[in-house]
Protein backbone atom coordinates (compact mmCIF):
# COMPACT_ATOMS: atom_id res chain seq x y z
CA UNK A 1 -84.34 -55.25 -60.49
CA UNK A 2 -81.31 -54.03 -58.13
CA UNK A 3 -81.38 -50.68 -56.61
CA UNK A 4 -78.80 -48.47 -57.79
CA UNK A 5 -76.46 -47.13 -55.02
CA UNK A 6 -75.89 -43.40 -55.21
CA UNK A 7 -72.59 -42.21 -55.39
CA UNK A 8 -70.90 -40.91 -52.21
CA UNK A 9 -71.04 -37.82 -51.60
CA UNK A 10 -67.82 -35.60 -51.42
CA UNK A 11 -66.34 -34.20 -48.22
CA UNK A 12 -67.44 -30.98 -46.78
CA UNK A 13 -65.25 -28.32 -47.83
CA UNK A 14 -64.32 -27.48 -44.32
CA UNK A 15 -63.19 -31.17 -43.27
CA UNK A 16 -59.69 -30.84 -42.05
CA UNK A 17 -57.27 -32.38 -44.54
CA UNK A 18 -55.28 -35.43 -43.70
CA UNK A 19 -52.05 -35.09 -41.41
CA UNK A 20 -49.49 -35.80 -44.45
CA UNK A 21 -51.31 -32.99 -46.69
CA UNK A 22 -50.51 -30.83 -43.87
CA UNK A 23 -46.91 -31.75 -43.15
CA UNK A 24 -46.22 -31.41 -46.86
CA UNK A 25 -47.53 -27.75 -46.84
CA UNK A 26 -45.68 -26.66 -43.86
CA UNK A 27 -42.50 -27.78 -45.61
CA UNK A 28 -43.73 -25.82 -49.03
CA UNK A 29 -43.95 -22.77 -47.14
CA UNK A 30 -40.62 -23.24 -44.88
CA UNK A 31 -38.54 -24.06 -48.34
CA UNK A 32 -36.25 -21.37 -48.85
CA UNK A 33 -36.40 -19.03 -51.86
CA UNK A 34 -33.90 -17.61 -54.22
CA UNK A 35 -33.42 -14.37 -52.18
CA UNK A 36 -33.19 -16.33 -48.70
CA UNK A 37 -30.27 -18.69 -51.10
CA UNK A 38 -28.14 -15.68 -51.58
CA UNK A 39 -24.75 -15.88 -51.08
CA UNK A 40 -23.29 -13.68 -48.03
CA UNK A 41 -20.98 -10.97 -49.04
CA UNK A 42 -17.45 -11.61 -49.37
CA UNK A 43 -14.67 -11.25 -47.10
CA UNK A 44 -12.02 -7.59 -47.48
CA UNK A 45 -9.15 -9.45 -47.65
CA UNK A 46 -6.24 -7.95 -47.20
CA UNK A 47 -5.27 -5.61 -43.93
CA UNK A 48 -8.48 -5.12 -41.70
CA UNK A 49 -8.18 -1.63 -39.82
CA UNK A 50 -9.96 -1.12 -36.95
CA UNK A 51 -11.20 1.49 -34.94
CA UNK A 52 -8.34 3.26 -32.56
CA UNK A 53 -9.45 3.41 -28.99
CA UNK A 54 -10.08 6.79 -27.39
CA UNK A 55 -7.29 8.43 -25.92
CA UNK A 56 -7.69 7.86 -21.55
CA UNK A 57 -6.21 10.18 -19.08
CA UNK A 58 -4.11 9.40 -17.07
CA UNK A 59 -4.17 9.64 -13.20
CA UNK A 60 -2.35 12.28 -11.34
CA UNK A 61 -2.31 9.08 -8.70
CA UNK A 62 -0.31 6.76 -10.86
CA UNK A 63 2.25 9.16 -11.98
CA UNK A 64 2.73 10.27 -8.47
CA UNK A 65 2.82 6.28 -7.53
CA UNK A 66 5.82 5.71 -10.38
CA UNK A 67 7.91 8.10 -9.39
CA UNK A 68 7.87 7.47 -5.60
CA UNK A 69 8.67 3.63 -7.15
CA UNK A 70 11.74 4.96 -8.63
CA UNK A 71 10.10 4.45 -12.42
CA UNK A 72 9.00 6.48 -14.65
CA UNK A 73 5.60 8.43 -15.19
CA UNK A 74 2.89 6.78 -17.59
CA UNK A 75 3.89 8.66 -20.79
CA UNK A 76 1.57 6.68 -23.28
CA UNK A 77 -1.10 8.49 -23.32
CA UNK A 78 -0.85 12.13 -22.41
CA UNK A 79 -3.43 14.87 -21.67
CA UNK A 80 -3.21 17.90 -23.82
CA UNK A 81 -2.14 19.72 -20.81
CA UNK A 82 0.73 16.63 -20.23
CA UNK A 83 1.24 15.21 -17.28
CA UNK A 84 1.27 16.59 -14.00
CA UNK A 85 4.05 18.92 -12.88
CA UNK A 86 5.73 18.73 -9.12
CA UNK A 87 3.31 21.29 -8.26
CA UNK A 88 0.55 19.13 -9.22
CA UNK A 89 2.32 16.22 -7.35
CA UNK A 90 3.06 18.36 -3.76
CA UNK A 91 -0.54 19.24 -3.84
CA UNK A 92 -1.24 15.36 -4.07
CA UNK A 93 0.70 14.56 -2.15
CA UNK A 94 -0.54 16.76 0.65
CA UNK A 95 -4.01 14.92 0.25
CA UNK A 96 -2.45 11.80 0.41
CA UNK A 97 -0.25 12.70 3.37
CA UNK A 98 3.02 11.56 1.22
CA UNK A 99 5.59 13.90 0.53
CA UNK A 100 7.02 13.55 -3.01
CA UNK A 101 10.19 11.92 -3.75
CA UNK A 102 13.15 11.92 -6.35
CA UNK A 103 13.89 8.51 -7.65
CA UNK A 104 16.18 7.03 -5.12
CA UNK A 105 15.75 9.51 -2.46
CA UNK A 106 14.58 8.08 0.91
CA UNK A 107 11.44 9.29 2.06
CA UNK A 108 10.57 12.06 4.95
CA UNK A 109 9.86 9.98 8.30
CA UNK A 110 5.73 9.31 7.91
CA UNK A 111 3.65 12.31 9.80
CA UNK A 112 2.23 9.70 11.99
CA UNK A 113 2.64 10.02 15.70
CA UNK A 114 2.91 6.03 15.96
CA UNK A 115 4.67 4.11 13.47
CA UNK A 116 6.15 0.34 14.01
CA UNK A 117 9.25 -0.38 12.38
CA UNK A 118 12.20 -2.67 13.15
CA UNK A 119 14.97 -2.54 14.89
CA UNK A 120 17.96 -2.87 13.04
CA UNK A 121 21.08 -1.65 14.86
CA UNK A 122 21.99 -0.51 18.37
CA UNK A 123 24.43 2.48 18.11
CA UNK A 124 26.09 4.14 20.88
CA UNK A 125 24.93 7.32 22.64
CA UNK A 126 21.13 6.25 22.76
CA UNK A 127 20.86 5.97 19.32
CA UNK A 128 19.09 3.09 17.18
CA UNK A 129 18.51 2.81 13.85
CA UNK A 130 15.18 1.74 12.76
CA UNK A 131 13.58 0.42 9.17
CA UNK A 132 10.47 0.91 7.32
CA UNK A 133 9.08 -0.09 4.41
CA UNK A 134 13.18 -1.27 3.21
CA UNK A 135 14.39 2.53 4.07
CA UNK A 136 16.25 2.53 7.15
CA UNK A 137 16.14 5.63 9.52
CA UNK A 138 18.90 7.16 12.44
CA UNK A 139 16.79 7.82 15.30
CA UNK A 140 17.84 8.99 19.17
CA UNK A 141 15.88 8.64 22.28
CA UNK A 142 14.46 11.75 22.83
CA UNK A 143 14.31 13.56 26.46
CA UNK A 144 17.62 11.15 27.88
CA UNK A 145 21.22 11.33 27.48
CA UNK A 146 23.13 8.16 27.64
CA UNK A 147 26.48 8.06 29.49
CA UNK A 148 29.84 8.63 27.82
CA UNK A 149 31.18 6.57 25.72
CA UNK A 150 34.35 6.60 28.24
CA UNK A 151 32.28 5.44 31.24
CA UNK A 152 31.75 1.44 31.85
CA UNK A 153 28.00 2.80 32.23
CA UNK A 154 27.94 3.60 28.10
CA UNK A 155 28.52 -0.24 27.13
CA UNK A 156 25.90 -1.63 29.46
CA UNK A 157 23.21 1.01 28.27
CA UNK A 158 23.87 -0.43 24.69
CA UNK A 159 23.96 -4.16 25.62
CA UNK A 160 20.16 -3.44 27.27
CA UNK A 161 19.03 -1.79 24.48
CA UNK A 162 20.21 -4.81 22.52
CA UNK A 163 18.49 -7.27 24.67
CA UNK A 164 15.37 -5.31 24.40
CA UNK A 165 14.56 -4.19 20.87
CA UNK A 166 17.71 -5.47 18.77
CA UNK A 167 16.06 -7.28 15.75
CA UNK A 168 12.55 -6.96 17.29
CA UNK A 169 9.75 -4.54 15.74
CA UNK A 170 9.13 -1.74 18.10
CA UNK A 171 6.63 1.13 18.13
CA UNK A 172 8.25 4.87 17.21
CA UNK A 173 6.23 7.93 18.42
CA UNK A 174 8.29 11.09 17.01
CA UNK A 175 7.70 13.56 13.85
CA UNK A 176 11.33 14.16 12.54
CA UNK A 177 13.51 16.46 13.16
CA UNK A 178 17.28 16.56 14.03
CA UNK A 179 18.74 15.32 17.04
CA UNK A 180 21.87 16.63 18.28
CA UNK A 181 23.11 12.89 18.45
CA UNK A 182 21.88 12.41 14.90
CA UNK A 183 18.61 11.30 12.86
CA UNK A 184 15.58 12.10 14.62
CA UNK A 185 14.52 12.50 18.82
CA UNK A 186 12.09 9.44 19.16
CA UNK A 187 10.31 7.66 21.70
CA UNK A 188 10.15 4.02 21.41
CA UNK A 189 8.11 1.68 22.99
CA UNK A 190 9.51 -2.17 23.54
CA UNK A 191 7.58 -5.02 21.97
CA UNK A 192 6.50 -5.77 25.65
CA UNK A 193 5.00 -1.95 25.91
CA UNK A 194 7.78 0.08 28.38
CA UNK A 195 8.82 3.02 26.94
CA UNK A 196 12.15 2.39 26.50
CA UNK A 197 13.75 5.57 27.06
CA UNK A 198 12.09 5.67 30.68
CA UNK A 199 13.15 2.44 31.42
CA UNK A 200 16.83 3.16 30.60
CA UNK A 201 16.43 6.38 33.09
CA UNK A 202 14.82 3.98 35.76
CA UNK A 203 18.12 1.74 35.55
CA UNK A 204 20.35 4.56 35.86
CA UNK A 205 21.65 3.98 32.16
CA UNK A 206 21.02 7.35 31.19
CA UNK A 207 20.10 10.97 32.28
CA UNK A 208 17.33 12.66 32.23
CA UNK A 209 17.87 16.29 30.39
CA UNK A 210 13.79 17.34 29.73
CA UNK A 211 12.54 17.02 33.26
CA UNK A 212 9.84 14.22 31.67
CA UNK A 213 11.37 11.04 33.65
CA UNK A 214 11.89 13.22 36.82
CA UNK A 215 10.69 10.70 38.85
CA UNK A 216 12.78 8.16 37.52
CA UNK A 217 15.36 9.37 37.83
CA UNK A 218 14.75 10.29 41.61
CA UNK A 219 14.18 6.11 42.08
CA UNK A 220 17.64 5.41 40.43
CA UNK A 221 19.84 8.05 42.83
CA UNK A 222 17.76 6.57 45.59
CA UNK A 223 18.61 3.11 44.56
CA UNK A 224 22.05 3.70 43.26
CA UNK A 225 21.40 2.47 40.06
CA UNK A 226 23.85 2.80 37.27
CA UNK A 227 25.74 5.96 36.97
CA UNK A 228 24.11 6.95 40.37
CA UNK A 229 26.70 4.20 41.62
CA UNK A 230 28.85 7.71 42.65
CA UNK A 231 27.14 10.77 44.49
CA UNK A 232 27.31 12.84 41.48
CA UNK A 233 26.17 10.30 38.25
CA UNK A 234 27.94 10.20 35.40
């Protein structure tokens, strides 16, 4: 008679089930529900206000800066205490080594001992006048006196000073002050280095009247130079 064949047995209940069972129960459990499905919240419509932003204070700097600039102070935002006065602004300015201006008003010479600037005119009597930073300054030689303007001596002093520094940017040593010949008493260097108002001595193209280009003027006399042309100069 034939043998019966027993029925297979089932899998262990532990087998690992096949790959497609297990892709289809990964997407079961990704699929989003009803509370993941609900609709975001609607949109204000209308105007949208938004936060202001917080009031900044202004620096004592800038306001100092705008009306040296000729403009006016930042007024948009203000400090309860408002902006700063001009005693604020001197004592700023102190710090900064700037001396406050009005709009429009030119600028004190800078404190500086050496300051380069440009030569802009020759004028007679010694005198040159000199700009910086688009404000343009009277300044005399300091320590010399150049011959009348009746002698021949006068318009030769002012063509040299022409040929030297007319146009040219020079280097001014002085701190202000009047000058009986006007502007300021300066001493200004050429763009080759001479001190120009030694030189001019040296030449015998003007006097010395401070005793600091003694020796100078010792080598013109001796050399006839200039005014020293006669016994007594000019």
């Amino acid at each position: 008679t034939p043998t019966p064949v027993a029925p297979a047995a089932p899998p262990p209940s532990d087998a690992a089930p096949p790959a497609g069972a297990m892709v289809a129960q990964v997407l079961r459990e990704a699929a989003p529900t009803a509370e993941t499905l609900a609709p975001p919240p609607p949109i204000p419509r209308g105007r949208v206000e938004f936060a202001a932003a917080p009031p900044r204070t202004p620096d004592p700097a800038d306001a100092l800066a705008a009306r040296q600039a000729g403009g006016s102070p930042p007024t948009s935002v203000a400090p309860p205490g408002g902006l700063p006065d001009d005693a604020a602004l001197a004592a700023l300015s102190a710090l900064s080594g700037k001396a406050p201006t009005a709009p429009g008003q030119k600028p004190p010479w800078p404190a500086s001992s050496l300051v380069t600037a440009k030569v802009t005119a020759v004028l007679p009597g010694c005198r040159v006048e000199v700009e910086l930073h688009n404000w343009r300054y009277e300044a005399a030689l300091a320590a010399v006196r150049c011959p009348d303007d009746r002698s021949p001596f006068a318009a030769r002093a002012q063509e040299q000073m022409r040929q030297l520094i007319l146009e040219q940017n020079v280097v001014v040593s002085g701190k202000g002050g009047d000058a009986k010949s006007g502007g300021m008493a300066v001493d200004l260097f050429t763009p080759d280095g001479p001190l120009l108002n030694r030189e001019l001595v040296r030449q015998g193209l003007a006097r010395d009247v401070a005793g600091r280009f003694a020796q100078e003027e010792r080598e013109a006399q001796s050399n006839r130079a200039g005014v020293w042309t006669s016994p007594q100069g000019e």
